[in-house]
PDB file of N, CA and C in Angstrom:
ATOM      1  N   UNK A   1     115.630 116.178  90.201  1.00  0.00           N
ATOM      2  CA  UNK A   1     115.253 116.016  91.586  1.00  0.00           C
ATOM      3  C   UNK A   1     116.416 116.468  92.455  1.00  0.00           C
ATOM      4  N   UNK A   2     116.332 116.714  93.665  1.00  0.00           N
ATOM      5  CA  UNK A   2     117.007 117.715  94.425  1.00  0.00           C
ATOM      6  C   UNK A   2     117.535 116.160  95.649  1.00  0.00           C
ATOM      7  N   UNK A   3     117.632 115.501  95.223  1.00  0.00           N
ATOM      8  CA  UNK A   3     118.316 114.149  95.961  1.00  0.00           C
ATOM      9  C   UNK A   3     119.534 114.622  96.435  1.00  0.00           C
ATOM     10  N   UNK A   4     120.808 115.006  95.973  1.00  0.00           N
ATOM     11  CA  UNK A   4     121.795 115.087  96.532  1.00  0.00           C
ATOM     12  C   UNK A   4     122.009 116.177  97.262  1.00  0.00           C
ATOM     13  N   UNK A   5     121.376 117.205  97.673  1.00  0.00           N
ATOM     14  CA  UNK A   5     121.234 118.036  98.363  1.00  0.00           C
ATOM     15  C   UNK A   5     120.679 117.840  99.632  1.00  0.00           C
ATOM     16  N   UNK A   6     119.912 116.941  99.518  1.00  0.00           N
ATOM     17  CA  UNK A   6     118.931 116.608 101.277  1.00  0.00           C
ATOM     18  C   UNK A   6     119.887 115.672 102.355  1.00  0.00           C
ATOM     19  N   UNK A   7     119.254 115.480 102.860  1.00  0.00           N
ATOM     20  CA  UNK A   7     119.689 114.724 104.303  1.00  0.00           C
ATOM     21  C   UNK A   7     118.701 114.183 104.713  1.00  0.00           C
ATOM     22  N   UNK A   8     118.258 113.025 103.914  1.00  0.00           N
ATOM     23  CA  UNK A   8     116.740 112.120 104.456  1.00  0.00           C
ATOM     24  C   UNK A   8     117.542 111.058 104.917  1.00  0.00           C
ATOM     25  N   UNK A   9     116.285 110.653 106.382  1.00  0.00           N
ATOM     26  CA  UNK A   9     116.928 109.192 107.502  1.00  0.00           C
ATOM     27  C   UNK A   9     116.803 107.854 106.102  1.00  0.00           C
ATOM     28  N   UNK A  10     117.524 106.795 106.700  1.00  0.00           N
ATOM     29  CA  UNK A  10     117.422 105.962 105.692  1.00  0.00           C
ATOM     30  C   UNK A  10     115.788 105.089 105.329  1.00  0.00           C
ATOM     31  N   UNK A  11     115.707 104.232 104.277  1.00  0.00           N
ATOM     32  CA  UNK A  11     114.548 103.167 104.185  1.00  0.00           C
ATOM     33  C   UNK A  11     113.250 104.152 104.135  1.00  0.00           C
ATOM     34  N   UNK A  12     113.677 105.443 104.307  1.00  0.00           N
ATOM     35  CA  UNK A  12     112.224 106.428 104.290  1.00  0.00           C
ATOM     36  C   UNK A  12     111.648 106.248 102.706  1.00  0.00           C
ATOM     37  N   UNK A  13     110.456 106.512 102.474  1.00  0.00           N
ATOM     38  CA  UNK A  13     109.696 106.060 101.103  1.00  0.00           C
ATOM     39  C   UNK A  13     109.589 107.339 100.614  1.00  0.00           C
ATOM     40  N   UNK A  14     110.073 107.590  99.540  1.00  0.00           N
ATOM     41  CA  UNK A  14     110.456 109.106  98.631  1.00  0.00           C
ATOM     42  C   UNK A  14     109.399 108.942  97.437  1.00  0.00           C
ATOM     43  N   UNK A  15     108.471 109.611  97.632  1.00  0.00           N
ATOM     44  CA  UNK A  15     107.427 110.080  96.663  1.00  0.00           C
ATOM     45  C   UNK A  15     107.027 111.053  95.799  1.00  0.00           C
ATOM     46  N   UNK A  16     107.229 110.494  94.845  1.00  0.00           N
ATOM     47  CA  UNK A  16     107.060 112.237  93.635  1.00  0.00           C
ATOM     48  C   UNK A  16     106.518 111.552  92.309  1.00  0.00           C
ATOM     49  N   UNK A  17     106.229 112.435  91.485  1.00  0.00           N
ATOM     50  CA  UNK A  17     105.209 112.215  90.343  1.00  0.00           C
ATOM     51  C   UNK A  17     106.017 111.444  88.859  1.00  0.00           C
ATOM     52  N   UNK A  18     105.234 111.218  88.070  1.00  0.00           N
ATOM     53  CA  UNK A  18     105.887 110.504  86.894  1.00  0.00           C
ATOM     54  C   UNK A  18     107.304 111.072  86.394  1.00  0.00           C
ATOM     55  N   UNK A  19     107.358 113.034  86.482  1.00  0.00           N
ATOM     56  CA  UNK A  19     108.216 113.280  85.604  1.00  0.00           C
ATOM     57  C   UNK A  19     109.516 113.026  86.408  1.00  0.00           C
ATOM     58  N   UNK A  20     109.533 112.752  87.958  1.00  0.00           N
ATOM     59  CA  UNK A  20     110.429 112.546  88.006  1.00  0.00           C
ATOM     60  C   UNK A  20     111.232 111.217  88.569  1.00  0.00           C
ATOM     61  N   UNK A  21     110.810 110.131  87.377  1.00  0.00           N
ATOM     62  CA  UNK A  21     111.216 108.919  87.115  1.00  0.00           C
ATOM     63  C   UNK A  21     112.532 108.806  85.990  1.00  0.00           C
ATOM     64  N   UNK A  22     113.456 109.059  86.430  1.00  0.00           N
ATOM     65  CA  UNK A  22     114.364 108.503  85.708  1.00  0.00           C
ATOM     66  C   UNK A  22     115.402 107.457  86.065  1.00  0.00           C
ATOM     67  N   UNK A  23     116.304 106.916  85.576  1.00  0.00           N
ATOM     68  CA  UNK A  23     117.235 106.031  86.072  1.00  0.00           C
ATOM     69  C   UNK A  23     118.739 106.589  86.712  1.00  0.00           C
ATOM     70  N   UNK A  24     118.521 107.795  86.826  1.00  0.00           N
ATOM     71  CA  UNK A  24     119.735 108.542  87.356  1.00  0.00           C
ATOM     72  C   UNK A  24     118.932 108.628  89.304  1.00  0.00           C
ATOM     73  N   UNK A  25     117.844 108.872  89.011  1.00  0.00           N
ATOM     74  CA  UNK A  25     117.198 109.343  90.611  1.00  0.00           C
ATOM     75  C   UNK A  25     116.835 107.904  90.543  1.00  0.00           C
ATOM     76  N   UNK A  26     116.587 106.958  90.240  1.00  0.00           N
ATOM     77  CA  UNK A  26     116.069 105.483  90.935  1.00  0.00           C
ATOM     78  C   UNK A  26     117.618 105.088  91.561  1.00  0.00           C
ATOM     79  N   UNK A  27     118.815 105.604  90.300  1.00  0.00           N
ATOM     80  CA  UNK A  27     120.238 104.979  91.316  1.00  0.00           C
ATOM     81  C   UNK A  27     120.454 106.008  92.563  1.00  0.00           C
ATOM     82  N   UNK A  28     120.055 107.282  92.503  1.00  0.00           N
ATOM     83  CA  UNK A  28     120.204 108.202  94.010  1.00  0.00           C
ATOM     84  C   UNK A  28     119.943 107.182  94.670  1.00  0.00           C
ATOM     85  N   UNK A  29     118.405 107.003  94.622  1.00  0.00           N
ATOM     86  CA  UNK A  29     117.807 106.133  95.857  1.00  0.00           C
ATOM     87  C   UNK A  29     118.215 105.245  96.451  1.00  0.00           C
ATOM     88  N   UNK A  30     118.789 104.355  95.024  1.00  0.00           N
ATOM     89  CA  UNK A  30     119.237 102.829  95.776  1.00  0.00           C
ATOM     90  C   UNK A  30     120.632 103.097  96.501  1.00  0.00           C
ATOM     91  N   UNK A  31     121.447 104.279  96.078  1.00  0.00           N
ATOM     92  CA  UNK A  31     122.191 104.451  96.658  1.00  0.00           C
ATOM     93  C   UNK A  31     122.632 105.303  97.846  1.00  0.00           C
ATOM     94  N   UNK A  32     121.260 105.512  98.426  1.00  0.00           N
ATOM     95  CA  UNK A  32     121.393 106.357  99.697  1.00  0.00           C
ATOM     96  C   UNK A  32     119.658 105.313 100.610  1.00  0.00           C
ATOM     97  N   UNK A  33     119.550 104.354 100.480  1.00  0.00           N
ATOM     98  CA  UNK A  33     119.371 103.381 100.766  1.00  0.00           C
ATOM     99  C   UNK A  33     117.807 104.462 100.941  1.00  0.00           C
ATOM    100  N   UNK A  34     117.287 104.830  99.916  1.00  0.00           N
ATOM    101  CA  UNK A  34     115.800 105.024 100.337  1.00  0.00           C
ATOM    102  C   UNK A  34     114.802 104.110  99.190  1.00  0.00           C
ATOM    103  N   UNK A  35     113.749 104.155  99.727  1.00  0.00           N
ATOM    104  CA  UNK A  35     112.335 103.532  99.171  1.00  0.00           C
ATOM    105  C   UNK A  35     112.235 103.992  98.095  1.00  0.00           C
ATOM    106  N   UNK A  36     111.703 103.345  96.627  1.00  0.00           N
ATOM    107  CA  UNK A  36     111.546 104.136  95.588  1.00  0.00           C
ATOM    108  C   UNK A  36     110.229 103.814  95.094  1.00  0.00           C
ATOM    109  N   UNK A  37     109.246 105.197  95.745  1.00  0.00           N
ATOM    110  CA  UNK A  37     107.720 105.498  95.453  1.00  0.00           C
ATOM    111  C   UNK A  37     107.527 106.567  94.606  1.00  0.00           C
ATOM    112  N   UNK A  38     108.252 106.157  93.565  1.00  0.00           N
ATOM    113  CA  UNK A  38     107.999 107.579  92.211  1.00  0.00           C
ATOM    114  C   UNK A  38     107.100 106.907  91.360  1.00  0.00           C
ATOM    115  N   UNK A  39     106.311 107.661  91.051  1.00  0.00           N
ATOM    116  CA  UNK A  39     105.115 107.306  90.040  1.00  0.00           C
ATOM    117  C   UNK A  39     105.904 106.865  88.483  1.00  0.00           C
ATOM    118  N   UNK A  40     105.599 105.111  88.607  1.00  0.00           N
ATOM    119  CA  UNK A  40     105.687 104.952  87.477  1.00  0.00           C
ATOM    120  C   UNK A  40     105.300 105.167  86.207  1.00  0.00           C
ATOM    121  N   UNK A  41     105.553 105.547  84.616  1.00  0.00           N
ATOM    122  CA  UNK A  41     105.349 105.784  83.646  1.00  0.00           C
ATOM    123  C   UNK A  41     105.920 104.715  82.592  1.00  0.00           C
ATOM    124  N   UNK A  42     104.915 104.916  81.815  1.00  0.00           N
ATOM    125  CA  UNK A  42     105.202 104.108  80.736  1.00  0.00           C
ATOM    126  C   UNK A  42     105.794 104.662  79.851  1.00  0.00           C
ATOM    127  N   UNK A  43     106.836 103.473  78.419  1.00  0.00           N
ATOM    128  CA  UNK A  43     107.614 103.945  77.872  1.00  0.00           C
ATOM    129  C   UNK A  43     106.919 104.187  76.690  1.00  0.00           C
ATOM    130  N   UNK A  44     107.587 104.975  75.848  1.00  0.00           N
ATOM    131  CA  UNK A  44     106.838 105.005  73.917  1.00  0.00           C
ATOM    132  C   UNK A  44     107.018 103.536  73.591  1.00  0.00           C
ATOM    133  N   UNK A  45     105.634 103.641  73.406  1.00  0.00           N
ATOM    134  CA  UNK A  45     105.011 102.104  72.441  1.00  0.00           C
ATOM    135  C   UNK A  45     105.247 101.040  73.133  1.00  0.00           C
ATOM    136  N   UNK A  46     105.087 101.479  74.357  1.00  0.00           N
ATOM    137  CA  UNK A  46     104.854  99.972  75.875  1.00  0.00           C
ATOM    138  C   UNK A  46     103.917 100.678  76.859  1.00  0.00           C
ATOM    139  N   UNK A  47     102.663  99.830  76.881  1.00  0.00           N
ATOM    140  CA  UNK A  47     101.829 100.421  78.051  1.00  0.00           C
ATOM    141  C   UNK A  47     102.240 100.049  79.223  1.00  0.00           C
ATOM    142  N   UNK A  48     101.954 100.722  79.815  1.00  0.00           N
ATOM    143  CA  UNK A  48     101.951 100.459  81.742  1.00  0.00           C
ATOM    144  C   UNK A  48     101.908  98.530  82.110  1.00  0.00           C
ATOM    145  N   UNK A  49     102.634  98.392  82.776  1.00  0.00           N
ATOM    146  CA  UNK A  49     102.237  97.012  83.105  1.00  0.00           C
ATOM    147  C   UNK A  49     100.975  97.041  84.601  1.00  0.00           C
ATOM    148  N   UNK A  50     100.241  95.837  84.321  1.00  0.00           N
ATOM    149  CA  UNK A  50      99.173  95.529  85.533  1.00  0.00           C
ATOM    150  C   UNK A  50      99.931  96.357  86.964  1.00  0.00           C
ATOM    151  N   UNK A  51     100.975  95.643  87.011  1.00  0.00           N
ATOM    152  CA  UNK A  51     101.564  95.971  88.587  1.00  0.00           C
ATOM    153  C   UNK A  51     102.287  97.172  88.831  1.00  0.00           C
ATOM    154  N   UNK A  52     102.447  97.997  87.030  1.00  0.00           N
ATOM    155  CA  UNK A  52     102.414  99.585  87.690  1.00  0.00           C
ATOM    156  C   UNK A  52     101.652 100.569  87.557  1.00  0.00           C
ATOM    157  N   UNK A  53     100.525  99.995  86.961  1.00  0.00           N
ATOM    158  CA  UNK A  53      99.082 100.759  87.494  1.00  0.00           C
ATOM    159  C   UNK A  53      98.516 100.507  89.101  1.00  0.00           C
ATOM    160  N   UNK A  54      98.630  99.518  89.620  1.00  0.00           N
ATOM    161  CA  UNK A  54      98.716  99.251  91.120  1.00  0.00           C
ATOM    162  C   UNK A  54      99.158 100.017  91.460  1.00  0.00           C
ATOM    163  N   UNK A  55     100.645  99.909  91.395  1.00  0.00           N
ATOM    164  CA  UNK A  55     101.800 100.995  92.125  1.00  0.00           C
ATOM    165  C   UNK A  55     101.015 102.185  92.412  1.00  0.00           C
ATOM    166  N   UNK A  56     101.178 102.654  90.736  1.00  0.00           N
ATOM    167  CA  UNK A  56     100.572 103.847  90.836  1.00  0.00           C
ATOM    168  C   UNK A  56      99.580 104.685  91.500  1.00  0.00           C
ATOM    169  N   UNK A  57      98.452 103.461  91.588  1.00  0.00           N
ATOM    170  CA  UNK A  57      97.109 103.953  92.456  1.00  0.00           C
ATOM    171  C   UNK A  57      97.773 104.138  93.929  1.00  0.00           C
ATOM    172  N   UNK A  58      98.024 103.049  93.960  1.00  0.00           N
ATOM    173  CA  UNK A  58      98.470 102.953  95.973  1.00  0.00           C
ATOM    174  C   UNK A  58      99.237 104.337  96.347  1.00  0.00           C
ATOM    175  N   UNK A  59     100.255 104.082  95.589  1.00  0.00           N
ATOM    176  CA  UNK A  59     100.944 105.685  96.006  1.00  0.00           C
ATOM    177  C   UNK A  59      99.944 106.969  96.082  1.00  0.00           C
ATOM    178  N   UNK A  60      99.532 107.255  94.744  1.00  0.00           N
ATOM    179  CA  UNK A  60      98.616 108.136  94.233  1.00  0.00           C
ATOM    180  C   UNK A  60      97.762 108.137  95.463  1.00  0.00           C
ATOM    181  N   UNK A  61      97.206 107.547  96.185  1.00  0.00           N
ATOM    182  CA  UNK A  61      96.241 107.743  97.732  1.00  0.00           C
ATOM    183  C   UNK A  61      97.162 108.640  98.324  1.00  0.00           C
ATOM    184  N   UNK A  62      98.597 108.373  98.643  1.00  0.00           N
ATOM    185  CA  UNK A  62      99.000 109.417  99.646  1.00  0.00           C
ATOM    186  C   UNK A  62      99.272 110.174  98.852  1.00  0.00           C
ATOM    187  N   UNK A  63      99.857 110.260  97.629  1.00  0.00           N
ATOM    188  CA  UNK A  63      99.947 111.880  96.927  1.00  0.00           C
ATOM    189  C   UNK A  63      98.837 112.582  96.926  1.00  0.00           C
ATOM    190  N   UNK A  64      97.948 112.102  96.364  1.00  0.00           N
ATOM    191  CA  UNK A  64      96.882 112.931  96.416  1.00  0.00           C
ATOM    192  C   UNK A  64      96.619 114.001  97.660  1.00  0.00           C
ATOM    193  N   UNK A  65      96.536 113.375  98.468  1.00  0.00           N
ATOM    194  CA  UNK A  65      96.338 114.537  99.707  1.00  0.00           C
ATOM    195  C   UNK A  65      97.152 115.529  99.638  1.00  0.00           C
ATOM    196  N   UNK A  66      98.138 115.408  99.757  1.00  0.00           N
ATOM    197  CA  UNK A  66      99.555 115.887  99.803  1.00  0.00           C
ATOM    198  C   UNK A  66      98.876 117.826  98.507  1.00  0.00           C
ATOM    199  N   UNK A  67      99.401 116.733  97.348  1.00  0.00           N
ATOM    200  CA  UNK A  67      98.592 117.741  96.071  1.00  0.00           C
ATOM    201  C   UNK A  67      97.579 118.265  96.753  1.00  0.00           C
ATOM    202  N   UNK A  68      96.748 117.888  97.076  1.00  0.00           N
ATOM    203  CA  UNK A  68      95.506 118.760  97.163  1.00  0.00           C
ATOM    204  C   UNK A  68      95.498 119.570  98.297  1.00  0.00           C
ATOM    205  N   UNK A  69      96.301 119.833  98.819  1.00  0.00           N
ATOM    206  CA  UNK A  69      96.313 120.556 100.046  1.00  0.00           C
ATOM    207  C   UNK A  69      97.374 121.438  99.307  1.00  0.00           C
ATOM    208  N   UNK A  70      98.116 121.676  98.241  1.00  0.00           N
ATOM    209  CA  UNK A  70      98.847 122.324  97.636  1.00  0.00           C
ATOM    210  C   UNK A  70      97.989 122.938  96.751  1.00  0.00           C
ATOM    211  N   UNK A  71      97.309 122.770  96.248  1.00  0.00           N
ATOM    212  CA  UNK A  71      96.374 122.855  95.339  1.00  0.00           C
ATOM    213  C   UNK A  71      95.184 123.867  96.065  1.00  0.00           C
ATOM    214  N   UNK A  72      95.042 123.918  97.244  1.00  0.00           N
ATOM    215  CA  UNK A  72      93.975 124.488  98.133  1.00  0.00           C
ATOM    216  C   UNK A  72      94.949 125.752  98.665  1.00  0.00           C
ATOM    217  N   UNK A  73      95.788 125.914  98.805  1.00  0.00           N
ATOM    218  CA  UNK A  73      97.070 126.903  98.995  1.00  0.00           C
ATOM    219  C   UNK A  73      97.216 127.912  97.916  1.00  0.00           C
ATOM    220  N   UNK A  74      97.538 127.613  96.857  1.00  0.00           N
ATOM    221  CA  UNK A  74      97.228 127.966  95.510  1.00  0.00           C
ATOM    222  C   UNK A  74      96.332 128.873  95.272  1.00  0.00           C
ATOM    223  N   UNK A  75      95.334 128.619  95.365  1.00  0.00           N
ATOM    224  CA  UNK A  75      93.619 128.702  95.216  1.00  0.00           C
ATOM    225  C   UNK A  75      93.169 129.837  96.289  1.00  0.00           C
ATOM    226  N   UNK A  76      93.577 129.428  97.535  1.00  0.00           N
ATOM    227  CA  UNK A  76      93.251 130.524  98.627  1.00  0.00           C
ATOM    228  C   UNK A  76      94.212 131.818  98.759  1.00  0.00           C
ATOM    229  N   UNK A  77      95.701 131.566  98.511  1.00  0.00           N
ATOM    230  CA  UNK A  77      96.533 132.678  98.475  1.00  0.00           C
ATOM    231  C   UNK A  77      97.017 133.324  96.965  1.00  0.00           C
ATOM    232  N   UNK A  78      96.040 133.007  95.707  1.00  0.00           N
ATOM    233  CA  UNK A  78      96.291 133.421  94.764  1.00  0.00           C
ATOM    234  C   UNK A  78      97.588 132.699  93.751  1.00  0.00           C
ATOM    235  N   UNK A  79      97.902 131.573  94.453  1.00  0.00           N
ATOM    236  CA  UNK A  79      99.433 131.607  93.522  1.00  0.00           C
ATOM    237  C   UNK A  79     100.866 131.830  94.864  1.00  0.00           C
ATOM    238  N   UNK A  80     100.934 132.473  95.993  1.00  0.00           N
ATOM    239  CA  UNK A  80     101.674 133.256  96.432  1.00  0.00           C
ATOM    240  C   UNK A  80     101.935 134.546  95.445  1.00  0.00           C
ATOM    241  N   UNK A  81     101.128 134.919  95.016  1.00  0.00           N
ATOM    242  CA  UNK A  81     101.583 136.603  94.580  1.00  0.00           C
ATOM    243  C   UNK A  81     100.603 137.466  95.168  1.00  0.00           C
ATOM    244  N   UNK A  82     101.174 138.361  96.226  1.00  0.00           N
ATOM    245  CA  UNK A  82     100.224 139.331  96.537  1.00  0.00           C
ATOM    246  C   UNK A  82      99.579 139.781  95.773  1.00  0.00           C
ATOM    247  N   UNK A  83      99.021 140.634  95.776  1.00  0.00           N
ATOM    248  CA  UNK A  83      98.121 141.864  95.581  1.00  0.00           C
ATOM    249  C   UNK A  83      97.155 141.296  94.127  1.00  0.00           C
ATOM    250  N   UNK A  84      96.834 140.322  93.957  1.00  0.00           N
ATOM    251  CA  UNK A  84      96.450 139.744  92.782  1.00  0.00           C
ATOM    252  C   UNK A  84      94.965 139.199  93.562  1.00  0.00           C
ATOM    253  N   UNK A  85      94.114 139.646  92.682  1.00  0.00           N
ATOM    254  CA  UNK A  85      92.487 139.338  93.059  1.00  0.00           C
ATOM    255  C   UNK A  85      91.988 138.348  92.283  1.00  0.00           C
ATOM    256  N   UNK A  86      91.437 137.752  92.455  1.00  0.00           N
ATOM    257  CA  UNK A  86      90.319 136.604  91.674  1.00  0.00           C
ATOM    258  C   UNK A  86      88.907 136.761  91.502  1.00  0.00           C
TER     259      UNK A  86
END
């Protein structure tokens, strides 16, 4: 994740997908005092707990849009590669 490069205001809620859950970007966060809305994942041979399938959904409402309007970008401009037909 590209954390130490930005300049986000503080307490803002930082949202991104499972892969990028690790314990190196959960300490960015806590240590540049932002929200930590990364899609939780479960570990090998431990399922998800109740309250991070919650998580997950709740967030997942605002990702979703987000994605799918990326996803509709994609789709309408080919990828960003010109000259490429569908």
């Amino acid at each position: 994740m590209v954390l130490d490069a930005t300049d986000l205001q503080k307490a803002i809620a930082l949202k991104a997908d499972k892969g990028s859950q690790s314990a190196k970007n959960v300490e960015i966060l806590k240590s540049r005092n932002l929200k930590n809305h990364i899609l939780k994942k479960a570990k090998k041979n431990k399922p998800s707990t109740t309250w991070e399938k919650r998580f997950n959904k709740l967030v997942g409402k605002t990702r979703f849009k987000v994605e799918r309007t990326f996803g509709g970008l994609n789709l309408w401009f080919s990828g960003g590669v010109s000259g490429v037909e569908r």
